[in-house]
PDB file of N, CA and C in Angstrom:
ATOM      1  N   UNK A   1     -66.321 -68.627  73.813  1.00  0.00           N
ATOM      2  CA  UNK A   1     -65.393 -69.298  72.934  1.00  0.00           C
ATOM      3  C   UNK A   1     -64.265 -68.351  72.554  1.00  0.00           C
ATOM      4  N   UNK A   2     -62.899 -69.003  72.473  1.00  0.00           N
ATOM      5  CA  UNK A   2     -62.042 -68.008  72.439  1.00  0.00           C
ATOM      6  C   UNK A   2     -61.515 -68.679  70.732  1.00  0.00           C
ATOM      7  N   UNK A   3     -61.334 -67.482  69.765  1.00  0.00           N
ATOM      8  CA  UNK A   3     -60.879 -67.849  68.168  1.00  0.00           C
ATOM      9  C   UNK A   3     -59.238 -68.170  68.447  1.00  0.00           C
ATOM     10  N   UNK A   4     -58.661 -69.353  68.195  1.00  0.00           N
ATOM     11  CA  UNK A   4     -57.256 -69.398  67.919  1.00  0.00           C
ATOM     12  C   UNK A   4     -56.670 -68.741  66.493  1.00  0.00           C
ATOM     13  N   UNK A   5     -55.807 -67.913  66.330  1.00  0.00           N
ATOM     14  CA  UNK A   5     -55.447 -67.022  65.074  1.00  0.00           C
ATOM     15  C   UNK A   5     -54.439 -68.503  64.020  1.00  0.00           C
ATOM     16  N   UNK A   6     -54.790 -69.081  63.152  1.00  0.00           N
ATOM     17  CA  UNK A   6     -54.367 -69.709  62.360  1.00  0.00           C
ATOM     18  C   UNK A   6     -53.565 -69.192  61.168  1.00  0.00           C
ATOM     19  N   UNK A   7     -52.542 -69.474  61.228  1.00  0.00           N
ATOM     20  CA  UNK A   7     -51.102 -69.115  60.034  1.00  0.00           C
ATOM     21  C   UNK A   7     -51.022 -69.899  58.933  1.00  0.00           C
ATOM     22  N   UNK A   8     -51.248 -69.710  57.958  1.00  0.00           N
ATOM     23  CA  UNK A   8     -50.870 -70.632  57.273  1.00  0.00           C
ATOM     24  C   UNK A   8     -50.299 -70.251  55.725  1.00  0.00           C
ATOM     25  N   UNK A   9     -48.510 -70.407  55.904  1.00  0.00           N
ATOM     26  CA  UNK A   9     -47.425 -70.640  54.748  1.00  0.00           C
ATOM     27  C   UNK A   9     -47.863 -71.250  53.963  1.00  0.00           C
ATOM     28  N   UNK A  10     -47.751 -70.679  52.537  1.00  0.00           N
ATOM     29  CA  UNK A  10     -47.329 -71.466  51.227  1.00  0.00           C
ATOM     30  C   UNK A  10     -45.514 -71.116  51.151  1.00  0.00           C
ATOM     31  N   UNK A  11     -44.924 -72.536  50.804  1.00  0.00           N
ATOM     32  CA  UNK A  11     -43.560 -72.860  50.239  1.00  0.00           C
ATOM     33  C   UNK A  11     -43.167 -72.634  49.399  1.00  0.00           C
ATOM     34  N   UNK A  12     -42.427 -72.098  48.386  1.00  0.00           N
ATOM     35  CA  UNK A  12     -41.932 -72.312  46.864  1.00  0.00           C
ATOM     36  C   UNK A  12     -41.696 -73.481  46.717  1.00  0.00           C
ATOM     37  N   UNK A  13     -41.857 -74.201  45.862  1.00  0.00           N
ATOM     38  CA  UNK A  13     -41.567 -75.742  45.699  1.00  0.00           C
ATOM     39  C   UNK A  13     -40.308 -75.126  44.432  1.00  0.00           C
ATOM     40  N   UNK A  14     -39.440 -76.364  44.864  1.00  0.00           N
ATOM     41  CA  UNK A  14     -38.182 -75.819  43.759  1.00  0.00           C
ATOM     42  C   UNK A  14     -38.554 -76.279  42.479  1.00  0.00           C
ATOM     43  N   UNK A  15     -39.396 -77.536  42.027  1.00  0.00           N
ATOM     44  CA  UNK A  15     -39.650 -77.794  40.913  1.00  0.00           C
ATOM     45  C   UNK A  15     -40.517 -76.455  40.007  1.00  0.00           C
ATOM     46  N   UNK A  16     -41.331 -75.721  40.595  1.00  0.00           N
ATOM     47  CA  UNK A  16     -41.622 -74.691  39.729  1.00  0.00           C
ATOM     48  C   UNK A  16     -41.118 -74.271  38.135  1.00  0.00           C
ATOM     49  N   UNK A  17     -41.492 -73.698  37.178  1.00  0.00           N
ATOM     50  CA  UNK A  17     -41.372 -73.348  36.261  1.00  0.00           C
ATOM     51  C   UNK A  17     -41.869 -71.975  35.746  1.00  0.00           C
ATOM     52  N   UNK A  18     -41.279 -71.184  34.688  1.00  0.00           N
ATOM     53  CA  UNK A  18     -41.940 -70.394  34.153  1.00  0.00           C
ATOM     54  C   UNK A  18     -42.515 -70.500  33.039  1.00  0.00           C
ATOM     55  N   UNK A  19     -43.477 -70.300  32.660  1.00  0.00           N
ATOM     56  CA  UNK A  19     -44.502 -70.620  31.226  1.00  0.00           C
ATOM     57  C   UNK A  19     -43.598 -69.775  30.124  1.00  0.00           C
ATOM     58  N   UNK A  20     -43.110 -69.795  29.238  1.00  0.00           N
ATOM     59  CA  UNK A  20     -42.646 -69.236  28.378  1.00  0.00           C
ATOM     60  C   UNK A  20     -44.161 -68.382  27.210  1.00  0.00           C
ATOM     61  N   UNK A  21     -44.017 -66.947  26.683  1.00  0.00           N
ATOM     62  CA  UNK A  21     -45.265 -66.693  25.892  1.00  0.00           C
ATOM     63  C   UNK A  21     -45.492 -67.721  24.837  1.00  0.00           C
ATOM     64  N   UNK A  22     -44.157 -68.016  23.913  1.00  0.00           N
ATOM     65  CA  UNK A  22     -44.737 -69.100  22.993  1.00  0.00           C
ATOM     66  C   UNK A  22     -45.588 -70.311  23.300  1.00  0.00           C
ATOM     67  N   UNK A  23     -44.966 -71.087  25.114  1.00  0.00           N
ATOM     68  CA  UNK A  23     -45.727 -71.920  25.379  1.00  0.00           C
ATOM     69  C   UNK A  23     -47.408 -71.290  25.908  1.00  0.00           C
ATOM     70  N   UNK A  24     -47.654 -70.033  26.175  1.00  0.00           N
ATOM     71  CA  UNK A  24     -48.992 -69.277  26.641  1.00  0.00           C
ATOM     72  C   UNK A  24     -49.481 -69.905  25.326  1.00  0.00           C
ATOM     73  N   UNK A  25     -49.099 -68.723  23.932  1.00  0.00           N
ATOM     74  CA  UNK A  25     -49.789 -69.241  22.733  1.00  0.00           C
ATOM     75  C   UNK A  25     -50.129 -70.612  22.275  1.00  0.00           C
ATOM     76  N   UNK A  26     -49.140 -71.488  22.306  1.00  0.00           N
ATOM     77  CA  UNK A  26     -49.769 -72.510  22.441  1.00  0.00           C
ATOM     78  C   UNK A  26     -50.496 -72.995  22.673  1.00  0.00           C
ATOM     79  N   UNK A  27     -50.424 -73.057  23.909  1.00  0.00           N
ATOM     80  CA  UNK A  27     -51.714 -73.751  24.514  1.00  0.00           C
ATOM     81  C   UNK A  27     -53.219 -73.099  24.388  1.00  0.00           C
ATOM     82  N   UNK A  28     -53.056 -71.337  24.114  1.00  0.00           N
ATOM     83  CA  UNK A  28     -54.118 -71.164  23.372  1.00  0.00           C
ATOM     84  C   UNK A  28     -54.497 -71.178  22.355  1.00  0.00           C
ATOM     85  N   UNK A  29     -53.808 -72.166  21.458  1.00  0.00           N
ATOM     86  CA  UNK A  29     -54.235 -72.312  19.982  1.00  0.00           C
ATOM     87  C   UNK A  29     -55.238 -73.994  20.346  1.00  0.00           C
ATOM     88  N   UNK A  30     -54.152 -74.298  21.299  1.00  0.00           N
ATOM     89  CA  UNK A  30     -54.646 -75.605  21.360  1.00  0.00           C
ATOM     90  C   UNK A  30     -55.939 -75.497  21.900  1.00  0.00           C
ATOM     91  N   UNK A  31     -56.584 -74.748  22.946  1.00  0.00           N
ATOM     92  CA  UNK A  31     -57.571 -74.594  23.618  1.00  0.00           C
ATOM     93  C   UNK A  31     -58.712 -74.561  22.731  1.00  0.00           C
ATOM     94  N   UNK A  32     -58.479 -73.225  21.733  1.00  0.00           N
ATOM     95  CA  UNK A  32     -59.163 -72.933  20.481  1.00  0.00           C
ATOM     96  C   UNK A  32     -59.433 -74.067  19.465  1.00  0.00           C
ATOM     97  N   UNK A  33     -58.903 -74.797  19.164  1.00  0.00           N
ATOM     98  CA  UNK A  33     -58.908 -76.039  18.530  1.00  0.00           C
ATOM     99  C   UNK A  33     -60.156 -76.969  18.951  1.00  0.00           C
ATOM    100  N   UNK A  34     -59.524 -77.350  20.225  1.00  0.00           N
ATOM    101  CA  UNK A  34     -60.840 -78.383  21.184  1.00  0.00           C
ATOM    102  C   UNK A  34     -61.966 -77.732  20.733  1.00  0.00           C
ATOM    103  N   UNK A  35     -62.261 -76.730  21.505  1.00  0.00           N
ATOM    104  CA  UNK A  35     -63.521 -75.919  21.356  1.00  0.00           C
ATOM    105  C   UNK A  35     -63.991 -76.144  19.714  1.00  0.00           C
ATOM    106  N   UNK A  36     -63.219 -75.723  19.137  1.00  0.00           N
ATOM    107  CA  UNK A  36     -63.891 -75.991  17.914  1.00  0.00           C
ATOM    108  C   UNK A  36     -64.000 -77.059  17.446  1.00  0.00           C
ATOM    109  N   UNK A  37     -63.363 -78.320  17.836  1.00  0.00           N
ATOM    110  CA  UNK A  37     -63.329 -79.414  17.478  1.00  0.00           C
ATOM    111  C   UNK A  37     -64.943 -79.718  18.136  1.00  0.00           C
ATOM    112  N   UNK A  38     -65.088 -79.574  19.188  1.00  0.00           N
ATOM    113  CA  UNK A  38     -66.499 -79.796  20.658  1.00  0.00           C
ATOM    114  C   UNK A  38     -67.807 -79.309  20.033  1.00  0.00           C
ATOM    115  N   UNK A  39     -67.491 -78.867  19.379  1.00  0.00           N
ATOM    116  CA  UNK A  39     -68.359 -77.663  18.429  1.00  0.00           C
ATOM    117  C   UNK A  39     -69.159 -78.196  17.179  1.00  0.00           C
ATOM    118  N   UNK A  40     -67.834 -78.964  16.366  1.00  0.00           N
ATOM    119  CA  UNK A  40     -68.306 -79.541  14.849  1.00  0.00           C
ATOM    120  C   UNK A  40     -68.193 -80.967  14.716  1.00  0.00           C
ATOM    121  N   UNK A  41     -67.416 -81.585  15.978  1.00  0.00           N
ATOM    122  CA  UNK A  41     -67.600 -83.239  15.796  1.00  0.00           C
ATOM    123  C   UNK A  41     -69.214 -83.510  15.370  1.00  0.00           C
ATOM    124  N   UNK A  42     -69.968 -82.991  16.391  1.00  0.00           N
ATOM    125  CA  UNK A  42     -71.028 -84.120  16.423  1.00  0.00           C
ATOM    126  C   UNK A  42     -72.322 -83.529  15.086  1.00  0.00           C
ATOM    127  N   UNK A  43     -71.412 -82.393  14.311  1.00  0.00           N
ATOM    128  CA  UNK A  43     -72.555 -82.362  13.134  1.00  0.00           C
ATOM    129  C   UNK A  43     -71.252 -83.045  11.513  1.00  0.00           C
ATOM    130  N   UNK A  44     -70.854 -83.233  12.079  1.00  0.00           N
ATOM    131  CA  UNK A  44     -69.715 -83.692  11.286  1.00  0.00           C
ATOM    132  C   UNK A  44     -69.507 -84.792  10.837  1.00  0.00           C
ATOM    133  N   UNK A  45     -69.826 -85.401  12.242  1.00  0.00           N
ATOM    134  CA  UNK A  45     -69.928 -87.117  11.821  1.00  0.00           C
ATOM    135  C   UNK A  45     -71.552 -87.732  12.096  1.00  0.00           C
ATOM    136  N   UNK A  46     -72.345 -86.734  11.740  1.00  0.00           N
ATOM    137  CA  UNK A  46     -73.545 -86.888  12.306  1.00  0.00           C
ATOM    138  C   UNK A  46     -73.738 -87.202  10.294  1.00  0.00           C
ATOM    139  N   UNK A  47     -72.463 -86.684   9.503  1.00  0.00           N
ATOM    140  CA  UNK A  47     -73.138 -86.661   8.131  1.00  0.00           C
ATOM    141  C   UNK A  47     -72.666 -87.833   7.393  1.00  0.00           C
ATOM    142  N   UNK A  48     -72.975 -87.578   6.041  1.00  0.00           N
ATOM    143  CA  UNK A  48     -72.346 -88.857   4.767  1.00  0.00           C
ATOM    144  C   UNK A  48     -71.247 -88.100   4.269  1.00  0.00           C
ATOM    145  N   UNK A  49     -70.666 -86.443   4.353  1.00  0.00           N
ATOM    146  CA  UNK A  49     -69.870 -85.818   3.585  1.00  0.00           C
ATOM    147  C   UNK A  49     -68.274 -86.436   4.314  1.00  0.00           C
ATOM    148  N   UNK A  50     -67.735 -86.978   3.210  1.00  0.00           N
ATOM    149  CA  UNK A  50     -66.448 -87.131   3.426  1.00  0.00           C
ATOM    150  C   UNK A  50     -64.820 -86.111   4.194  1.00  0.00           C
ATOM    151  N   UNK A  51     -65.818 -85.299   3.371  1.00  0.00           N
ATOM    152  CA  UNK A  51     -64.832 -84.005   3.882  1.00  0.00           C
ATOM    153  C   UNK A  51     -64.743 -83.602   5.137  1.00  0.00           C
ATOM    154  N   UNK A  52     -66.592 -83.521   6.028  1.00  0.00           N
ATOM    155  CA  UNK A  52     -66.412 -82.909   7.165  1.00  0.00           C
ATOM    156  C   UNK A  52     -65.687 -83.841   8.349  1.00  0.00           C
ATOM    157  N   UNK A  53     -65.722 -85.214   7.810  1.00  0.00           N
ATOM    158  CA  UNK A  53     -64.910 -86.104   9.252  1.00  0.00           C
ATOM    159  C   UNK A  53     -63.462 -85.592   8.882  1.00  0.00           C
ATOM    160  N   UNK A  54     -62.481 -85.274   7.471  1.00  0.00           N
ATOM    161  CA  UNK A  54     -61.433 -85.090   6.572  1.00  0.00           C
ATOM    162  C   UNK A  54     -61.198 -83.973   7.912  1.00  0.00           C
ATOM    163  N   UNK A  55     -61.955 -82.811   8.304  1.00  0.00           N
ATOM    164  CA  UNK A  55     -61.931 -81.483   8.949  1.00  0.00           C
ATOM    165  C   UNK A  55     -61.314 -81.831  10.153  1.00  0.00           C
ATOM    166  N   UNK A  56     -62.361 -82.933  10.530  1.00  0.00           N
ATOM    167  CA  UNK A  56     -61.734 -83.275  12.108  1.00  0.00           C
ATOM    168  C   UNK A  56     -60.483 -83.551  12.333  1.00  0.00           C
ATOM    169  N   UNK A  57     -60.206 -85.294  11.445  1.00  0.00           N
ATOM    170  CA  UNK A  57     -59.288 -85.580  11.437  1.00  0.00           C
ATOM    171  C   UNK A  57     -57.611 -85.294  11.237  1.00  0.00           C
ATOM    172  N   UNK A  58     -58.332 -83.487  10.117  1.00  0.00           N
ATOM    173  CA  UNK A  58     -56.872 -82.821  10.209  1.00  0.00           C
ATOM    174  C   UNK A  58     -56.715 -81.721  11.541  1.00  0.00           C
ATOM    175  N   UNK A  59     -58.125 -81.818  12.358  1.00  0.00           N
ATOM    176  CA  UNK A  59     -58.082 -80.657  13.626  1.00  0.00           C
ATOM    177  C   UNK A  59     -57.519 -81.503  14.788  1.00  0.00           C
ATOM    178  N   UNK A  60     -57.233 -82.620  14.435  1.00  0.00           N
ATOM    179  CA  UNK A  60     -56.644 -83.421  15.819  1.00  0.00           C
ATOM    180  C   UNK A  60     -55.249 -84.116  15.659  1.00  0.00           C
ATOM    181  N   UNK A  61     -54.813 -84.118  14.108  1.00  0.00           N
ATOM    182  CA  UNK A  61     -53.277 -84.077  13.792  1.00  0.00           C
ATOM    183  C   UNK A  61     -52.567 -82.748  14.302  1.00  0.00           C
ATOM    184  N   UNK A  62     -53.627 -81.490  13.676  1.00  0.00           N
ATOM    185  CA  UNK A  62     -53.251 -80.155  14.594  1.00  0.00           C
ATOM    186  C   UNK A  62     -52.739 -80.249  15.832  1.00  0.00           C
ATOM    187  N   UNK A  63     -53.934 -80.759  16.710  1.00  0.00           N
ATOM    188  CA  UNK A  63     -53.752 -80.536  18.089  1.00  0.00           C
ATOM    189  C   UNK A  63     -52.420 -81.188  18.225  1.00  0.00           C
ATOM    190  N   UNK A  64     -52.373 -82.807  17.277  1.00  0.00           N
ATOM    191  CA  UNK A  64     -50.698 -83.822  18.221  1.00  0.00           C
ATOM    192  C   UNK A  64     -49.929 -82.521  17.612  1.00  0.00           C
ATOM    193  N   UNK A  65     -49.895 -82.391  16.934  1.00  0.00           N
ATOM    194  CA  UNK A  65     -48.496 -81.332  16.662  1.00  0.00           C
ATOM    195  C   UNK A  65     -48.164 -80.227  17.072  1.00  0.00           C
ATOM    196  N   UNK A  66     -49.818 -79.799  17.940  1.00  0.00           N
ATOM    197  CA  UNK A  66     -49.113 -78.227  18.932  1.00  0.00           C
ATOM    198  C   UNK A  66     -48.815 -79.152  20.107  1.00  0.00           C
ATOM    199  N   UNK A  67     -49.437 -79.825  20.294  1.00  0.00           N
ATOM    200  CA  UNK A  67     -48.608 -80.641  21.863  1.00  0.00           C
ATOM    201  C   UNK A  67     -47.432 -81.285  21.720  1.00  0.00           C
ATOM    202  N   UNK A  68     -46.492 -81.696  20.634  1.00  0.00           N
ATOM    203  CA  UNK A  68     -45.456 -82.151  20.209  1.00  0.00           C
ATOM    204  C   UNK A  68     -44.765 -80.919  20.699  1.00  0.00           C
ATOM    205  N   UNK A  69     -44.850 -79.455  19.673  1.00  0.00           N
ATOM    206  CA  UNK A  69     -44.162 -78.238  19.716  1.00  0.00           C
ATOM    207  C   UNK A  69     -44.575 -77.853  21.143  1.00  0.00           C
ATOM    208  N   UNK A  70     -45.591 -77.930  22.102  1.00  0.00           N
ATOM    209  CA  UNK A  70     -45.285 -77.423  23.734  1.00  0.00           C
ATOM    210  C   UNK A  70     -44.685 -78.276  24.505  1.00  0.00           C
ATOM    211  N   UNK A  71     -44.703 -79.434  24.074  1.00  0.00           N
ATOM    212  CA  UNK A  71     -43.725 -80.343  24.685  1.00  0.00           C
ATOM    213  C   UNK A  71     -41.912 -79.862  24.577  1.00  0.00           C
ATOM    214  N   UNK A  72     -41.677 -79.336  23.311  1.00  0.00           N
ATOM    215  CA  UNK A  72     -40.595 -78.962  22.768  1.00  0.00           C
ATOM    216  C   UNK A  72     -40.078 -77.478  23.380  1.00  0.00           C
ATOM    217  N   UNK A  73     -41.214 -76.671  23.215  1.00  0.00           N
ATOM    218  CA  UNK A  73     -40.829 -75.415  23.258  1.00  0.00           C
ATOM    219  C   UNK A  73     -40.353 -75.344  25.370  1.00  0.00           C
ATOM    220  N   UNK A  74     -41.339 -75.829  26.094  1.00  0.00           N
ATOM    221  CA  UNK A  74     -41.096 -76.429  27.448  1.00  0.00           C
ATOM    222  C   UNK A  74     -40.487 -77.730  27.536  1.00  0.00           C
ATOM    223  N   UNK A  75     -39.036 -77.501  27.621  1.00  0.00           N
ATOM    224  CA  UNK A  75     -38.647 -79.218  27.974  1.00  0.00           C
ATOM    225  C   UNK A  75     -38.790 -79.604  29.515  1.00  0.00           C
ATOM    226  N   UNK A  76     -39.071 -78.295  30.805  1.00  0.00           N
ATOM    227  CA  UNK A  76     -39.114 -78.560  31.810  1.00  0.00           C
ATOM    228  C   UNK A  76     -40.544 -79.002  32.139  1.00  0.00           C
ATOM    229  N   UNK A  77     -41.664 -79.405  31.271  1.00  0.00           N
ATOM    230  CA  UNK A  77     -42.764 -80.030  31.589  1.00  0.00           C
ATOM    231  C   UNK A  77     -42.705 -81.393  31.609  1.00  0.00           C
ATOM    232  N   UNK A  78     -43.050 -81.773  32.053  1.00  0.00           N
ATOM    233  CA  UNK A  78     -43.167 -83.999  32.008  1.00  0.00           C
ATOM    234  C   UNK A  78     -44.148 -84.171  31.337  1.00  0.00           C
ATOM    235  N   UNK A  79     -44.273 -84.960  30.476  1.00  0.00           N
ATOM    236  CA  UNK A  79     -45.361 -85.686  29.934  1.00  0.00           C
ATOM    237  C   UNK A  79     -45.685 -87.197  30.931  1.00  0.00           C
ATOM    238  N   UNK A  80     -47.156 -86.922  31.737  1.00  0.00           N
ATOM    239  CA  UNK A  80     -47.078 -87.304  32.423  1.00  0.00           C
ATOM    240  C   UNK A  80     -47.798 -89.125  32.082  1.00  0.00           C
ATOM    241  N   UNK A  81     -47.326 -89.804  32.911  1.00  0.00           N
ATOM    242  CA  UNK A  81     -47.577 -91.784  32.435  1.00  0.00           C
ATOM    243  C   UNK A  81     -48.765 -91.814  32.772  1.00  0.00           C
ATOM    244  N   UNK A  82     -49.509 -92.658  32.899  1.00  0.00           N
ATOM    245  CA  UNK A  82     -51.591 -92.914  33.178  1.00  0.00           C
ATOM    246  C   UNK A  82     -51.619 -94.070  32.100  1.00  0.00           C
ATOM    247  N   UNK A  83     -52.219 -94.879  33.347  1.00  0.00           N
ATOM    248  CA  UNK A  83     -52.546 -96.523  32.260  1.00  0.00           C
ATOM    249  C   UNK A  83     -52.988 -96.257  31.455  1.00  0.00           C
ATOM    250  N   UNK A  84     -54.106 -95.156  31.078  1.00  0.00           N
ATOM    251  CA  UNK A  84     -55.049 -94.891  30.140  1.00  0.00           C
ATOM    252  C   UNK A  84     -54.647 -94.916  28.683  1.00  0.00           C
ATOM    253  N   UNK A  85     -53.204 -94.733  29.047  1.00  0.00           N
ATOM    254  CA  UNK A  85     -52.920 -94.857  27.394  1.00  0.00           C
ATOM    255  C   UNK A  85     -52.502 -95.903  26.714  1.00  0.00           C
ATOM    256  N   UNK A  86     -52.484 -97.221  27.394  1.00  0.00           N
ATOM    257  CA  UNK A  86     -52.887 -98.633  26.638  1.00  0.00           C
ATOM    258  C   UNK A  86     -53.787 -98.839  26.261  1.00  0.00           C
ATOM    259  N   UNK A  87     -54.954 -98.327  26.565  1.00  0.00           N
ATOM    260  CA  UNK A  87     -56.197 -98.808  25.921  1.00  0.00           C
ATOM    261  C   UNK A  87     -56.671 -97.089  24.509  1.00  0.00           C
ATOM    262  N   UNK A  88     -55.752 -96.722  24.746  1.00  0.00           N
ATOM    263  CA  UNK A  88     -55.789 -95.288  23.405  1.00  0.00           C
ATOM    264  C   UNK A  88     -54.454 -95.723  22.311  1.00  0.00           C
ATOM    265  N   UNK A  89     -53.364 -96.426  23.159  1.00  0.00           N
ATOM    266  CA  UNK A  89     -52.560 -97.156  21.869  1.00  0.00           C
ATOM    267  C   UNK A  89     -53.347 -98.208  21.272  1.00  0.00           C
ATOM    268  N   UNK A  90     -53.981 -99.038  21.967  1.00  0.00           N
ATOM    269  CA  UNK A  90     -54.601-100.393  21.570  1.00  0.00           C
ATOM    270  C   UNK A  90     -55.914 -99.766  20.423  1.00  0.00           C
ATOM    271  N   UNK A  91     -56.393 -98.649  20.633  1.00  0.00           N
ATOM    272  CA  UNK A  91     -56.928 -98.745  19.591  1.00  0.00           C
ATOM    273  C   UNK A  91     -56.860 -97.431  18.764  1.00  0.00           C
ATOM    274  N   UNK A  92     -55.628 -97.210  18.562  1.00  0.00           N
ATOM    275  CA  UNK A  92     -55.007 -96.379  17.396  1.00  0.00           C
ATOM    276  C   UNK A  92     -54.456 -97.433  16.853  1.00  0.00           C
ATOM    277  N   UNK A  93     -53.983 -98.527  17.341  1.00  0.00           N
ATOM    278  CA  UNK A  93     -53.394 -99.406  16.625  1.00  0.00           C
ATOM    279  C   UNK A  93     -54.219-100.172  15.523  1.00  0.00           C
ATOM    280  N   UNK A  94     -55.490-100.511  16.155  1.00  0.00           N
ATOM    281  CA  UNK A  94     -56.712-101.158  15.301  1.00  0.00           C
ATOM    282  C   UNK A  94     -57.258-100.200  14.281  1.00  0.00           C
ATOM    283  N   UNK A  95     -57.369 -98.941  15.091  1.00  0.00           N
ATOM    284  CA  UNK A  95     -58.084 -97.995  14.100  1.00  0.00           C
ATOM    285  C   UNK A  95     -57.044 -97.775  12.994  1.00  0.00           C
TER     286      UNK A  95
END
């Protein structure tokens, strides 16, 4: 058997971007967040204390508002479309 030697180029794609550090931090605040959110949801709402769902609910206004500000701080990112979010408006709307 004879090996054929295979080449194979990667392109620069022109859409590329550079991450800006504020957008790095970001997204590791945001990372940090989840995790901790992943962490205390399920003893949180596992209770009767008012406060600890109060915790969540202000750890996930957090999160819209660092993804608002990385949306901002990167305007060359897309916020990208997915049906999925008719059925997450439809029930933010109810909730």
């Amino acid at each position: 058997m004879t090996s054929v030697p295979v080449s194979i180029t990667a392109e620069a794609r022109d859409d590329s971007f550079d991450v800006s550090p504020l957008a790095g931090r970001i997204s590791a605040a945001m990372e940090t967040i989840m995790i901790a959110l992943l962490a205390f949801m399920p003893l949180a709402l596992g209770v009767v204390s008012a406060w600890s769902e109060m915790v969540v609910v202000g750890a996930v206004a957090a999160l819209v508002a660092l993804l608002v500000a990385r949306l901002i701080v990167s305007p060359n990112v897309r916020f990208v479309w997915t049906w999925a979010y008719i059925p997450i408006a439809i029930f933010a709307m109810v909730a």
